[in-house]
C-alpha atoms as a PDB file:
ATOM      1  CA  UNK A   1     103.115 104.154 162.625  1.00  0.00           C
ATOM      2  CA  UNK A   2     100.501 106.688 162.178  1.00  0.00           C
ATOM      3  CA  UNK A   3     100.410 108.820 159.633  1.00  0.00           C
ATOM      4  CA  UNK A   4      99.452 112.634 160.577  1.00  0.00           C
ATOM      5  CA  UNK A   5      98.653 115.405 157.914  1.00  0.00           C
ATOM      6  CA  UNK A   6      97.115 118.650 158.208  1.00  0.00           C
ATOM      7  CA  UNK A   7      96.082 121.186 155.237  1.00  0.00           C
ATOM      8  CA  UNK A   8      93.975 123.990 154.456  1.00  0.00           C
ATOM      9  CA  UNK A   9      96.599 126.930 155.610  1.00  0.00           C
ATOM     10  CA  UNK A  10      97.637 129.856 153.236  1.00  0.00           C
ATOM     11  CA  UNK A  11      97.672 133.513 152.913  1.00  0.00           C
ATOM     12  CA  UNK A  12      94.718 135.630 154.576  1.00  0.00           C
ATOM     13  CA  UNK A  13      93.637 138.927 154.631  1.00  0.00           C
ATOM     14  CA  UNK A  14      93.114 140.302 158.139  1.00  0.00           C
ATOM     15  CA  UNK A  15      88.835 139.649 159.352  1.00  0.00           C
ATOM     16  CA  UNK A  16      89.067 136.251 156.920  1.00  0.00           C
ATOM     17  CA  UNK A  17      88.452 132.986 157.551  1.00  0.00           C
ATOM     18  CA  UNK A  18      89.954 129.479 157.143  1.00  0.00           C
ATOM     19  CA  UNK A  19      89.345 126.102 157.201  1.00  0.00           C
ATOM     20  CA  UNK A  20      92.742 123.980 158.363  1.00  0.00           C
ATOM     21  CA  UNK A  21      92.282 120.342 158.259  1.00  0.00           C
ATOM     22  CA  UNK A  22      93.721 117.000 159.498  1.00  0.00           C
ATOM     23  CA  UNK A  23      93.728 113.696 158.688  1.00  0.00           C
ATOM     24  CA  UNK A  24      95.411 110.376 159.705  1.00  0.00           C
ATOM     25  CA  UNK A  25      96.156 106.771 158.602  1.00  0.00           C
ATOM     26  CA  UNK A  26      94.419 104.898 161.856  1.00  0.00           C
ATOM     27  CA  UNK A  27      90.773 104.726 163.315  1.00  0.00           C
ATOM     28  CA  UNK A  28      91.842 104.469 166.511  1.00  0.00           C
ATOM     29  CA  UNK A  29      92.840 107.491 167.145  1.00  0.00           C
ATOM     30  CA  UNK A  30      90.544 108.655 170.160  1.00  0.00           C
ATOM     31  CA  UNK A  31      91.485 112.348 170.363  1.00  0.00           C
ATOM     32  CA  UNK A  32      93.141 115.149 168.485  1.00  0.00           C
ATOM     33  CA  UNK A  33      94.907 118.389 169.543  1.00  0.00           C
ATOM     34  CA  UNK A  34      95.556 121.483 167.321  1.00  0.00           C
ATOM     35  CA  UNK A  35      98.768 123.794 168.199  1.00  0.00           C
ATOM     36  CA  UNK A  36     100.251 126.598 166.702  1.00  0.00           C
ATOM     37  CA  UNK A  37     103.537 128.612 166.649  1.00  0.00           C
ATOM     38  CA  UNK A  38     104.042 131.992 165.895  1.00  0.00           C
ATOM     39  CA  UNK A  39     107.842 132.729 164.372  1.00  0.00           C
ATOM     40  CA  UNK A  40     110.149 132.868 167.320  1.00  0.00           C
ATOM     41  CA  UNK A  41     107.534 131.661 169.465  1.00  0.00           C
ATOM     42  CA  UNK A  42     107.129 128.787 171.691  1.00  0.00           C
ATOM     43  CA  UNK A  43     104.192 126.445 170.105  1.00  0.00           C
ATOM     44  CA  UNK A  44     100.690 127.120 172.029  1.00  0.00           C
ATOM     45  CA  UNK A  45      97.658 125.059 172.314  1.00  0.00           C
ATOM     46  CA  UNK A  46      94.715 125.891 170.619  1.00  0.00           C
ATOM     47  CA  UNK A  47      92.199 123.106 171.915  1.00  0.00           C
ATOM     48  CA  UNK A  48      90.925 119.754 170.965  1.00  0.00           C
ATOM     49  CA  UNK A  49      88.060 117.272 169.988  1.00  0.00           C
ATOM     50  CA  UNK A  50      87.399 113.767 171.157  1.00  0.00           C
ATOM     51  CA  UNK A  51      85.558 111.018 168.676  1.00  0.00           C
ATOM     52  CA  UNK A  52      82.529 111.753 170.739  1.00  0.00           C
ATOM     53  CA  UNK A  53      82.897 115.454 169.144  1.00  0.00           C
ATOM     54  CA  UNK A  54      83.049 117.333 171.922  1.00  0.00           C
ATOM     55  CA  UNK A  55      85.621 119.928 172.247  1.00  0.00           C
ATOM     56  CA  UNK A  56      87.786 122.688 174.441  1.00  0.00           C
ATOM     57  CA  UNK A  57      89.358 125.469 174.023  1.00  0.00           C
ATOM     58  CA  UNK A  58      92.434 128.047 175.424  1.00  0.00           C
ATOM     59  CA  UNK A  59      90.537 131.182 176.505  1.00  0.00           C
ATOM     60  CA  UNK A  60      91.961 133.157 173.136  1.00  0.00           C
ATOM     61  CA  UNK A  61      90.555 130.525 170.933  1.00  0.00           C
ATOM     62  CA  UNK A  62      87.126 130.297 172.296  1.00  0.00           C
ATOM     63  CA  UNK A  63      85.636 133.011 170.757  1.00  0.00           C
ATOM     64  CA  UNK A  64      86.735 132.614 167.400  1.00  0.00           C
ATOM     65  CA  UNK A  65      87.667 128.784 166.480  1.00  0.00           C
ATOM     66  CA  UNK A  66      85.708 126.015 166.257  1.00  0.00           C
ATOM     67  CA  UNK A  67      87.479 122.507 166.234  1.00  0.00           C
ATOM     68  CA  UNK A  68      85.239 119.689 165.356  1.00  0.00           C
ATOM     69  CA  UNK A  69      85.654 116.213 164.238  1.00  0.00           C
ATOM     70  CA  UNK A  70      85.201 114.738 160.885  1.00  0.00           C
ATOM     71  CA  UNK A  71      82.410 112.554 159.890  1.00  0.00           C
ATOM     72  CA  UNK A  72      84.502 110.235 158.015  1.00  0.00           C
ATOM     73  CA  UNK A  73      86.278 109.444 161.418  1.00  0.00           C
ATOM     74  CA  UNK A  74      89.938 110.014 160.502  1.00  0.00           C
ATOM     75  CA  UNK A  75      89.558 113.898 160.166  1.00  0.00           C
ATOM     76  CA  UNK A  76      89.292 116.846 162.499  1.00  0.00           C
ATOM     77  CA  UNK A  77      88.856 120.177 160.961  1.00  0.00           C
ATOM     78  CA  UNK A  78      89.747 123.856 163.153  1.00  0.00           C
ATOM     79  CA  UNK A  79      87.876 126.787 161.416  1.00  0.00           C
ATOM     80  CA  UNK A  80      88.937 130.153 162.017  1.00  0.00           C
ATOM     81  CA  UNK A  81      87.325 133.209 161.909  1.00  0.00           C
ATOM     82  CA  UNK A  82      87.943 136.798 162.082  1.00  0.00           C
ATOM     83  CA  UNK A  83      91.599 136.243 162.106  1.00  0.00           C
ATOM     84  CA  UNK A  84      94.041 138.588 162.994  1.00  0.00           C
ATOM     85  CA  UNK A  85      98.160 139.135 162.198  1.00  0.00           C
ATOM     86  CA  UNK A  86      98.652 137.995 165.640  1.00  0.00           C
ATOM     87  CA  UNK A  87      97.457 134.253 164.548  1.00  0.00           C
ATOM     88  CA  UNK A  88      99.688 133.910 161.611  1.00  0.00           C
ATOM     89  CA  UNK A  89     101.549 130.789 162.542  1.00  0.00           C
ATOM     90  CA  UNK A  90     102.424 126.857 161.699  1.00  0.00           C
ATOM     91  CA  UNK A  91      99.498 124.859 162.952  1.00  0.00           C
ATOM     92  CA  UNK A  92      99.716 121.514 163.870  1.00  0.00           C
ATOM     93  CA  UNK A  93      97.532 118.676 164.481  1.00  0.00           C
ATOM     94  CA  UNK A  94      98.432 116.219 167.162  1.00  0.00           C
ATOM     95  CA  UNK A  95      96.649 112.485 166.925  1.00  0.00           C
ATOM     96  CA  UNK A  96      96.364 110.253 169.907  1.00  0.00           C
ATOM     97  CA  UNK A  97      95.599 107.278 170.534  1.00  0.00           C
ATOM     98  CA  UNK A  98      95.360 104.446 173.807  1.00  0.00           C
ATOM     99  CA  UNK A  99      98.925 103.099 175.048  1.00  0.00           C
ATOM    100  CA  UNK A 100     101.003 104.912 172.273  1.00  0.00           C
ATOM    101  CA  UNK A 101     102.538 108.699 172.060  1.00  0.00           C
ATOM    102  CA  UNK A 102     100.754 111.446 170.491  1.00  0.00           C
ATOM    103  CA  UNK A 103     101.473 111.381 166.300  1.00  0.00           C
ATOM    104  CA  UNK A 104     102.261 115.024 164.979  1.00  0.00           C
ATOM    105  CA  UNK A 105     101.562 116.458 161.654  1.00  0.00           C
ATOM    106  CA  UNK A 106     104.287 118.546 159.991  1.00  0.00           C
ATOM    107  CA  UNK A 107     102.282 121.613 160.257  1.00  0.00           C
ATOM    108  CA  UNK A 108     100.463 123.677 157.844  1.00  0.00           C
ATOM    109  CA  UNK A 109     101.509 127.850 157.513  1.00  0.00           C
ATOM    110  CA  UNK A 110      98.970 130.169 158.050  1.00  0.00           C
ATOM    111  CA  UNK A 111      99.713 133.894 156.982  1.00  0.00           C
ATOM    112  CA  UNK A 112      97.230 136.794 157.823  1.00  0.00           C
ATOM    113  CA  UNK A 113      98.435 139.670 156.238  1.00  0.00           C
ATOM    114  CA  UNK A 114      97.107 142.208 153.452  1.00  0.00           C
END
């Protein structure tokens, strides 16, 4: 079983930035996906990065996120910038890896307000 864990989330004023991380338990996890859900939202996809490092993005995250992955080989990190109320939301990290199903994270909160 792999173990998932993301971090970094809190409270943030409205323009801030943050730095959500995640790590897991196996190095052969080949790609990693970060979601989020808003309350009383569905969850959304915010992109991903492969080991090679490259990465996508949904068209609202492209501007302002950059997902990237760890040089220690079992993290990937999402940095946010110029964050809004609208992305307050659980964000979760989803691990995957050949001929098993994705691992999830429990999620880490993420609050813009001031």
């Amino acid at each position: 079983q792999v173990h998932v864990e993301e971090s970094g989330g809190g409270l943030v004023q409205p323009g801030g930035s943050l730095r959500l991380s995640c790590k897991w338990s196996d190095d052969s996890i080949w790609l990693v996906e970060w979601f989020r859900q808003a309350p009383g939202e569905q969850r959304e996809r915010v992109g991903d990065v492969g080991r090679a490092g490259v990465s996508s993005y949904e068209d609202f995250a492209k501007d302002r996120f950059t997902i990237s992955w760890g040089v220690t080989k079992r993290a990937a990190f999402l940095e946010m910038r110029n964050l809004t109320p609208e992305d307050t939301g659980v964000y979760y990290c989803k691990a995957v890896r050949p001929g098993d199903v994705p691992h999830w994270g429990s999620g880490t909160l993420v609050t813009v307000s001031s």
